[in-house]
N, C-alpha and C. Protein backbone atom coordinates (compact mmCIF):
# COMPACT_ATOMS: atom_id res chain seq x y z
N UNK A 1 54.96 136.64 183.84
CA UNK A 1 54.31 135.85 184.84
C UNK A 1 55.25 134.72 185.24
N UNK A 2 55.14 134.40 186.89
CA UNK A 2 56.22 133.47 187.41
C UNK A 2 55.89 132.68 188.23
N UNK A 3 56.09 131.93 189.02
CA UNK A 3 55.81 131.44 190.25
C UNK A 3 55.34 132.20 191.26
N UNK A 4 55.66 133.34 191.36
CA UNK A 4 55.42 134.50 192.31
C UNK A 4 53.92 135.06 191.76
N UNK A 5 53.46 134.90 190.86
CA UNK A 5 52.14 135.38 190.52
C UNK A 5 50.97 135.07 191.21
N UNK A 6 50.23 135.98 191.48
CA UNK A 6 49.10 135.30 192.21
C UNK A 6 48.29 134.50 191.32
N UNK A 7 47.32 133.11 192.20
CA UNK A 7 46.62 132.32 191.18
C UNK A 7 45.39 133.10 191.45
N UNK A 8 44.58 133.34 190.82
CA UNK A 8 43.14 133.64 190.50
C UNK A 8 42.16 132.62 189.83
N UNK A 9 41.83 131.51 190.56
CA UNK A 9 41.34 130.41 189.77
C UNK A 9 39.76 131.18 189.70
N UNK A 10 39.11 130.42 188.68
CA UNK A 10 37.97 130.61 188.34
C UNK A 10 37.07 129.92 189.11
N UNK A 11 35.77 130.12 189.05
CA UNK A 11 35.21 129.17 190.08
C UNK A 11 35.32 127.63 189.75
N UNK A 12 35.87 127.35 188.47
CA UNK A 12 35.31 126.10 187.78
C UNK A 12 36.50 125.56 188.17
N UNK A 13 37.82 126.22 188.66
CA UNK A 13 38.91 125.32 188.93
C UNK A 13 39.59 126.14 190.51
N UNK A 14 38.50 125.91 191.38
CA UNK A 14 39.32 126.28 192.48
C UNK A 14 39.94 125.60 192.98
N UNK A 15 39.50 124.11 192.80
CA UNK A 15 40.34 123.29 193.75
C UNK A 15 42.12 123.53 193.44
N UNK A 16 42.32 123.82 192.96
CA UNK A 16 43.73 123.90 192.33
C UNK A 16 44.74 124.45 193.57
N UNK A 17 43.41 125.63 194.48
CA UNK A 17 43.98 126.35 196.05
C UNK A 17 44.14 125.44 196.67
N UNK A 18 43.17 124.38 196.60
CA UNK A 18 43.27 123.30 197.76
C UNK A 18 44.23 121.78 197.35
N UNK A 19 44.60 121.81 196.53
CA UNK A 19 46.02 120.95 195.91
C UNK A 19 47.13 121.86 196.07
N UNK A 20 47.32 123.22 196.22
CA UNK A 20 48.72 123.36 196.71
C UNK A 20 48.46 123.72 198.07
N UNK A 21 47.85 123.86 198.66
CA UNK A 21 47.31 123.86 199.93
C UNK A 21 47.64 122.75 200.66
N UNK A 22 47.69 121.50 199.91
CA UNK A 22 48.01 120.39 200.14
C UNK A 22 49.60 120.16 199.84
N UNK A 23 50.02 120.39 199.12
CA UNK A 23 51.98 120.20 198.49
C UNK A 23 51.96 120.88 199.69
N UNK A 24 51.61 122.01 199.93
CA UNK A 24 52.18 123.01 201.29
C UNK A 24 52.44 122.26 202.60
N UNK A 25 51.63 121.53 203.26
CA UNK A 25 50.58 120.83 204.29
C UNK A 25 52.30 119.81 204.03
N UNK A 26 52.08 119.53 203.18
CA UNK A 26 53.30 118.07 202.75
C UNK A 26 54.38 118.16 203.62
N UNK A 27 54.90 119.51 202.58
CA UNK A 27 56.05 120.10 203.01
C UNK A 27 56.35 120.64 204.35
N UNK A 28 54.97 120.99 204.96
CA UNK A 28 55.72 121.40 206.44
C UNK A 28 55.58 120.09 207.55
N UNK A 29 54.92 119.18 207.15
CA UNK A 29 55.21 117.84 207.40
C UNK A 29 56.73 117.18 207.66
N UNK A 30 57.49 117.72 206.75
CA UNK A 30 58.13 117.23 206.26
C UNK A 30 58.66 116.41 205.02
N UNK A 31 57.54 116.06 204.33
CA UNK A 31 57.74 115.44 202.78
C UNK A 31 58.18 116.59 202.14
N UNK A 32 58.14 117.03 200.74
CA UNK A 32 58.28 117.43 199.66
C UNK A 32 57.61 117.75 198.83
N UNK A 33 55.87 118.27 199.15
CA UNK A 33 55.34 119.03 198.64
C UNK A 33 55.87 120.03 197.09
N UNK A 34 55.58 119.23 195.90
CA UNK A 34 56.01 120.13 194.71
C UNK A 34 54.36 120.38 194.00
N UNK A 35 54.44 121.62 193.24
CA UNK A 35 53.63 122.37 192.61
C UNK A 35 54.37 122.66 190.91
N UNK A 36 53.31 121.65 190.10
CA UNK A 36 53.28 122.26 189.03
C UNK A 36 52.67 122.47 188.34
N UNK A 37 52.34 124.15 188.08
CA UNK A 37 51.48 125.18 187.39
C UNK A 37 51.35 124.62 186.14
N UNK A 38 50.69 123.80 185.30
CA UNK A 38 50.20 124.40 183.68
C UNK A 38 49.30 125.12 183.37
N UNK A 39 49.50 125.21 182.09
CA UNK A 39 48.40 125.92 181.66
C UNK A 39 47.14 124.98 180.41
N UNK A 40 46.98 125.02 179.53
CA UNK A 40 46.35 124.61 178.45
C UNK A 40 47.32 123.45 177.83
N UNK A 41 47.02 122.59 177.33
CA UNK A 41 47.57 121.66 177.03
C UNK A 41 47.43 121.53 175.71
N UNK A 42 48.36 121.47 174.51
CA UNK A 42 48.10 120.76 173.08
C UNK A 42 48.88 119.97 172.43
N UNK A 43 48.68 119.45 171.69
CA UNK A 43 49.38 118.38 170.78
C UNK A 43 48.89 118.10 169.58
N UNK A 44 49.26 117.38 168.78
CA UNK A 44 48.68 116.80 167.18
C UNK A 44 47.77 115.47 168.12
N UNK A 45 46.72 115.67 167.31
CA UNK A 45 45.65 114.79 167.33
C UNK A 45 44.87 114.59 168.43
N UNK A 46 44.60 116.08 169.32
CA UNK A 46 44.56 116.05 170.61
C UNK A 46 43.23 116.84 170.22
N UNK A 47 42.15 116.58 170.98
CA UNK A 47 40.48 116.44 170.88
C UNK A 47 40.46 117.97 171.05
N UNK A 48 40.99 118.88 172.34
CA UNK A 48 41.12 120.02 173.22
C UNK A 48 41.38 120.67 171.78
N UNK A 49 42.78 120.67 171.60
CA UNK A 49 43.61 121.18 170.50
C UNK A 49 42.79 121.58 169.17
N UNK A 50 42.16 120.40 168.20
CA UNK A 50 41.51 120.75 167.51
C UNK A 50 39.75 121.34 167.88
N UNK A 51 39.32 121.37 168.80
CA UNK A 51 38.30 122.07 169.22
C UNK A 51 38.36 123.84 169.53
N UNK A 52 39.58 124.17 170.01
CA UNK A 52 40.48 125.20 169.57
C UNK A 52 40.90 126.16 168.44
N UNK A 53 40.99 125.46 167.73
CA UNK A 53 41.62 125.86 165.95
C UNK A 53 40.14 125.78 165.61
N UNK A 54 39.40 124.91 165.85
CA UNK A 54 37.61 125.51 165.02
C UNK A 54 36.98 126.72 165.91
N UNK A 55 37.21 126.99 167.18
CA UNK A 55 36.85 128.42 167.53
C UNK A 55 37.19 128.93 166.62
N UNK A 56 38.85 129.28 167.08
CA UNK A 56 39.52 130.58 166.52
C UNK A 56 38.83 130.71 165.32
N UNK A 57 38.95 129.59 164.06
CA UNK A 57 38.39 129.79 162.73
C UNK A 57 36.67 130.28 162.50
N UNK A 58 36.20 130.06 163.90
CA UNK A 58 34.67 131.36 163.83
C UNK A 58 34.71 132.36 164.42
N UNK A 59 36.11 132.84 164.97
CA UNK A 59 35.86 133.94 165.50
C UNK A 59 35.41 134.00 166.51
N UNK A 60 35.33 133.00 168.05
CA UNK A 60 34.91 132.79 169.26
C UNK A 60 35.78 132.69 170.16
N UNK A 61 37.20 133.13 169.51
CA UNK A 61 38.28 133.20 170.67
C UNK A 61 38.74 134.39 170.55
N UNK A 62 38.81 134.78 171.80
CA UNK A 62 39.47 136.15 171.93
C UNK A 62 40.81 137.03 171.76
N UNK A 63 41.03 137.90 170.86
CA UNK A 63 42.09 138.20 170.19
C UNK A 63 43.56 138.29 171.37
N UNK A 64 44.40 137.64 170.57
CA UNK A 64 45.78 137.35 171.49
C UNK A 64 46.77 138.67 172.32
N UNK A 65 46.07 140.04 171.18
CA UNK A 65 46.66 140.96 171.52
C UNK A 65 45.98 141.83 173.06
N UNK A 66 45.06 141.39 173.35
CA UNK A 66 44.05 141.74 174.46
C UNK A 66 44.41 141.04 175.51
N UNK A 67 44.06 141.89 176.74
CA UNK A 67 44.76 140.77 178.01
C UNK A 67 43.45 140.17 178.35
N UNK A 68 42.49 140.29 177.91
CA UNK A 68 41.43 138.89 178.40
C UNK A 68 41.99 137.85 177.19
N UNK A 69 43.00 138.12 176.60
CA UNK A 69 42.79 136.83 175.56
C UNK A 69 44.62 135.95 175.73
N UNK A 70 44.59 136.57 177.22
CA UNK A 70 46.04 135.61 177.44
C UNK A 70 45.71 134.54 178.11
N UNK A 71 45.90 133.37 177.47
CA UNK A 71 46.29 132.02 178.28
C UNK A 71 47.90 131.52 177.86
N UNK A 72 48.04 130.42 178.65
CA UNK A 72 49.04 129.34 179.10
C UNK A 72 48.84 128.72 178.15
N UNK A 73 49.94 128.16 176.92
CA UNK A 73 49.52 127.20 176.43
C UNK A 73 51.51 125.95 176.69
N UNK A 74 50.86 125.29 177.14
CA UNK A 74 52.05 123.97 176.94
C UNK A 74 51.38 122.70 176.40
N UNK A 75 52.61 122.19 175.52
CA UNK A 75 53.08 121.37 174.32
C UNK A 75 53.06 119.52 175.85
N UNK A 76 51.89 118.67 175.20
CA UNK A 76 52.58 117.40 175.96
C UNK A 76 53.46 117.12 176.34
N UNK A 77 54.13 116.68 175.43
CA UNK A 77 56.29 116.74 175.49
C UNK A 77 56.72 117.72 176.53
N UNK A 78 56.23 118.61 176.32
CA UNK A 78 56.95 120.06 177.52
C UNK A 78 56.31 119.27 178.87
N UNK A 79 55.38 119.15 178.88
CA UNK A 79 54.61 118.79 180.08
C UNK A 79 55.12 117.24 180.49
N UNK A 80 55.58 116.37 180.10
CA UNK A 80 56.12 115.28 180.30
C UNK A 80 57.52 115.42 180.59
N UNK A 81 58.00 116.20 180.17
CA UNK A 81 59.43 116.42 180.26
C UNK A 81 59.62 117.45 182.16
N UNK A 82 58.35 118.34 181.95
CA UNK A 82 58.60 118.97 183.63
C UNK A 82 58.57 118.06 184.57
N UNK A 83 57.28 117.06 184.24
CA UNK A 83 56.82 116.30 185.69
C UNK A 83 58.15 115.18 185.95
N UNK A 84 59.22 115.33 184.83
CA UNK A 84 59.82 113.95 185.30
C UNK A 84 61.21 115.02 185.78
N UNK A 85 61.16 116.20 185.24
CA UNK A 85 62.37 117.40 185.84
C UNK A 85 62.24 117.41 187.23
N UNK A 86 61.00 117.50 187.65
CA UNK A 86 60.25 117.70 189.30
C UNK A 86 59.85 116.58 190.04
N UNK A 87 60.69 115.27 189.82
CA UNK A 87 60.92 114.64 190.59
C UNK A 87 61.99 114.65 191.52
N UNK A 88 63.17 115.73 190.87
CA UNK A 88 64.41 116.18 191.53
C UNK A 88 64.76 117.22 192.18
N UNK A 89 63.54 118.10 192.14
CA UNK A 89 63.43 119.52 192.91
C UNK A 89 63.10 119.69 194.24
N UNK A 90 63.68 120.60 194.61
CA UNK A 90 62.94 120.79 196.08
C UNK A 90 61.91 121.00 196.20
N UNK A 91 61.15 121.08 197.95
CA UNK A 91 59.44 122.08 197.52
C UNK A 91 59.44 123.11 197.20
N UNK A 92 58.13 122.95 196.81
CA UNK A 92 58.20 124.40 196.16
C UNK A 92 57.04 124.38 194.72
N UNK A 93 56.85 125.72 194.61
CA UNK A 93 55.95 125.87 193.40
C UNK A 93 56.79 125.86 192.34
């Protein structure tokens, strides 16, 4: 999976069409419209994170080897480290 992937948001996160809908809108403006995709977010001592690890440990998350059981997962640090990479990029997703 890449940039080139189609998004399939859920209903609970569509707006996500209408924020790059918007970077887009930017960019043919003329600004610099950037898009960046995460996915799931974790860290040590992070509320999400350990709410997570007590699924899995009842058995309410869906096995990793199954493709309903693929998500995105990025590390804070990773995610702090892109948004300040993508202040120097062109537009673009």
């Amino acid at each position: 999976m890449d940039e080139s992937a189609p998004v399939r948001p859920a209903r609970y996160n569509r707006s996500t069409l209408d924020a790059e809908a918007a970077a887009e809108r930017l960019t043919k403006s003329g600004g610099a419209g950037v898009v960046l995709r995460f996915g799931m977010f974790y860290g040590p001592d992070d509320a999400a994170t350990r709410q997570l690890l007590d699924a899995v440990r009842r058995g309410w998350f869906p096995p990793f080897e199954k493709p309903q059981g693929y998500t995105r997962w990025l590390a804070h640090d990773d995610a702090a480290n892109a948004v300040v990479a993508a202040l120097g990029v062109p537009a673009g997703v």
